[in-house]
Protein backbone atom coordinates (compact mmCIF):
# COMPACT_ATOMS: atom_id res chain seq x y z
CA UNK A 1 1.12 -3.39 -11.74
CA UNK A 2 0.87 -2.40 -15.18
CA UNK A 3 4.26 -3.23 -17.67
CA UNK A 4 4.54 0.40 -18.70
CA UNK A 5 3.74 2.20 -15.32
CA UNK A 6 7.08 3.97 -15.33
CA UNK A 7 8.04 2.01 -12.05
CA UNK A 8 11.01 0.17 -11.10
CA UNK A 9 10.39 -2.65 -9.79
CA UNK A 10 8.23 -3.48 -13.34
CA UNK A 11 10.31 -1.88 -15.73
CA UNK A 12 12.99 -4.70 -14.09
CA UNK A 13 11.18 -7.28 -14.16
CA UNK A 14 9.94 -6.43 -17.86
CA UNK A 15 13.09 -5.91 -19.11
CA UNK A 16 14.39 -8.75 -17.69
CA UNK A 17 12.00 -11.34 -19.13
CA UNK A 18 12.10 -9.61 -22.64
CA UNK A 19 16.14 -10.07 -22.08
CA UNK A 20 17.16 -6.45 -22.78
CA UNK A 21 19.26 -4.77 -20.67
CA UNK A 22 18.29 -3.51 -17.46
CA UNK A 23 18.43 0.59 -17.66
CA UNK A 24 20.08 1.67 -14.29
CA UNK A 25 19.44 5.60 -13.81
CA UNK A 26 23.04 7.16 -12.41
CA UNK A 27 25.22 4.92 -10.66
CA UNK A 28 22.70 3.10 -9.29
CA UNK A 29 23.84 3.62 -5.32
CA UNK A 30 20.35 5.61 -4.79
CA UNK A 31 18.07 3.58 -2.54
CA UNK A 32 14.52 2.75 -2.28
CA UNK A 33 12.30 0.58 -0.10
CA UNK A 34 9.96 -1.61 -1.26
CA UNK A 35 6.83 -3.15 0.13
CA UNK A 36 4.80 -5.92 -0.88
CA UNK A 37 1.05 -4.78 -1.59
CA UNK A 38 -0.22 -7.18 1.81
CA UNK A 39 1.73 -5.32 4.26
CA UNK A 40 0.73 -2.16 3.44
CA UNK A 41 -3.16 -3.19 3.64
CA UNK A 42 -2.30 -4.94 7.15
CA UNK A 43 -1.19 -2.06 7.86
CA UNK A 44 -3.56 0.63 6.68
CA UNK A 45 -6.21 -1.75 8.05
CA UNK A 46 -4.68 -1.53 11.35
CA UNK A 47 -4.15 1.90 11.63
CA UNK A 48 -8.06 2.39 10.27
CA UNK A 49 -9.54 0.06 13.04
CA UNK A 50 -7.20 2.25 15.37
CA UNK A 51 -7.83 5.50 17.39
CA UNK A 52 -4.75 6.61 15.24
CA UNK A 53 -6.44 6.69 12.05
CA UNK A 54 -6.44 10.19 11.46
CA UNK A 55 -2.76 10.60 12.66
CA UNK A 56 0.39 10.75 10.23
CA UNK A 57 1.98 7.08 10.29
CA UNK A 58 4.68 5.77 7.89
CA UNK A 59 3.71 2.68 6.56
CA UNK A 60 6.08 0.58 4.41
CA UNK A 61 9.38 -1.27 4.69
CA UNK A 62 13.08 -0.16 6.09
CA UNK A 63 15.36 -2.32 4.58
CA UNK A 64 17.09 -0.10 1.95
CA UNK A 65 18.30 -1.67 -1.52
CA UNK A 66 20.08 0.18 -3.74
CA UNK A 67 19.03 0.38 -7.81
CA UNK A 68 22.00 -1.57 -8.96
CA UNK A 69 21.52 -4.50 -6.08
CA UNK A 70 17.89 -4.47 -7.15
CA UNK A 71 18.58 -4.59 -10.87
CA UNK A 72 20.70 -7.37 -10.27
CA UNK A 73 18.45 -9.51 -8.05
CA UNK A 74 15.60 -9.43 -11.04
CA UNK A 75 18.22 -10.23 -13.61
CA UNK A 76 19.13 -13.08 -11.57
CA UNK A 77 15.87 -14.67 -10.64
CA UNK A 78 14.46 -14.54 -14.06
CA UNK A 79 17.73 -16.10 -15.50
CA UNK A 80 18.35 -13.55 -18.08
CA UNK A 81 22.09 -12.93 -18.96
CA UNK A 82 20.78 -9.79 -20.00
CA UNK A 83 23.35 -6.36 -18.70
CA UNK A 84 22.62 -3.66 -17.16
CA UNK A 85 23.14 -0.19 -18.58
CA UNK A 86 23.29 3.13 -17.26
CA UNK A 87 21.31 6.25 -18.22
CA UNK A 88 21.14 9.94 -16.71
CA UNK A 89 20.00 10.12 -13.12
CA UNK A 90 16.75 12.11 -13.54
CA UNK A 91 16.91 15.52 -12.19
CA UNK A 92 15.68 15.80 -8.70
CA UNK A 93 16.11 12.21 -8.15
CA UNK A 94 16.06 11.29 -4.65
CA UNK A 95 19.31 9.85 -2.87
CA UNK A 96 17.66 7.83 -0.37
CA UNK A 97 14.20 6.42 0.40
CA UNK A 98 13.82 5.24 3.87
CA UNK A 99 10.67 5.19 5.96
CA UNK A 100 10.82 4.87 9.78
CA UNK A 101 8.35 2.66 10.77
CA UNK A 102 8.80 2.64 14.79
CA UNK A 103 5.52 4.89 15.00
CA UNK A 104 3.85 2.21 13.05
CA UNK A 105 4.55 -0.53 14.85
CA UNK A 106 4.33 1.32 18.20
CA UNK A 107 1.06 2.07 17.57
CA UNK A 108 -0.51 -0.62 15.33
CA UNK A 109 0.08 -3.36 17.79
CA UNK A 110 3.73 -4.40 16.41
CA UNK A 111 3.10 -3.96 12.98
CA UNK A 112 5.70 -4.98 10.42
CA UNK A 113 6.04 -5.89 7.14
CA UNK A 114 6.36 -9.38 6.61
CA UNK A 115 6.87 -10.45 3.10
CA UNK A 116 10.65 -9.99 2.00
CA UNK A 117 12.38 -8.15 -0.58
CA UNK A 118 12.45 -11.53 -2.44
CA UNK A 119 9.48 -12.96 -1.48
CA UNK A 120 7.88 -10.11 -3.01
CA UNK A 121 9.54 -10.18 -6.32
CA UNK A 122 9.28 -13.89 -6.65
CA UNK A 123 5.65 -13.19 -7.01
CA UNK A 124 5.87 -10.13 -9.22
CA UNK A 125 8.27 -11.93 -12.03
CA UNK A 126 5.48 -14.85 -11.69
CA UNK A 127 2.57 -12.08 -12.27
CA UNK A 128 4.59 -11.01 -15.43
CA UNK A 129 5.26 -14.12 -16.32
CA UNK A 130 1.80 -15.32 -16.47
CA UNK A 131 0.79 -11.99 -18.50
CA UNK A 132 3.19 -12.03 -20.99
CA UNK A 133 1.98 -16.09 -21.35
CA UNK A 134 -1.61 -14.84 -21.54
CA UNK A 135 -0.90 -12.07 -24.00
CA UNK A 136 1.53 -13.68 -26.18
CA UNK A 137 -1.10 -16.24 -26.49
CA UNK A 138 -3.80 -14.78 -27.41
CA UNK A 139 -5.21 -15.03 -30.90
């Protein structure tokens, strides 16, 4: 992940460590899933090894957080006392993001991701972590 890629889960995280405010679009109720980087290669490596490769599977992870939950679990687990503000929800801004992975793991010999929500971002505020360190310390 780059710091500027536009995406939430960085632009979070980034925030968060810089200790500005965390910019919530809308209300913040919207959902997403997220999944960490090692599930989703099990799993496309799975469904490429299987006689389903050519077949539409969702890949990814169910459990449904909402932006202001998520904004509020970064904020916490990099320690910043940082707030959280509210912009515009872009236009055309999905409500919901929710795969259904039973075809996955039906077919991809009980597939599932495996790496929590907080798992995941332990090791994403520790990438950022480690970059900022690395940049802010070079000459």
């Amino acid at each position: 992940m780059h710091e500027n890629d536009g995406r939430v889960v960085s632009n979070f995280v980034v925030q968060a460590l810089a200790g500005q405010p965390l910019t919530v679009f809308g209300d913040g109720q919207q959902t997403r899933s997220f999944c960490y980087v090692s599930d989703l290669i099990e799993g496309f490596l799975r469904l490429m090894a299987s006689p389903h490769g050519c077949d539409p599977v969702n890949l990814g992870n169910p459990r449904e957080t909402s932006m202001l939950e998520l904004a509020t679990m970064v904020r916490d687990m990099v320690g910043s006392r940082a707030g959280i503000v509210h912009a515009p929800l872009p236009k055309d801004d999905p409500v919901r993001r929710n795969p259904n992975i039973a075809r996955a793991q039906e077919l991809l010999g009980g597939w599932t991701p495996q790496v929590s929500l907080e798992r995941g971002l332990e090791a994403t505020i520790a990438y950022f972590r480690g970059l900022n360190s690395r940049n802010n310390g070079a000459a």
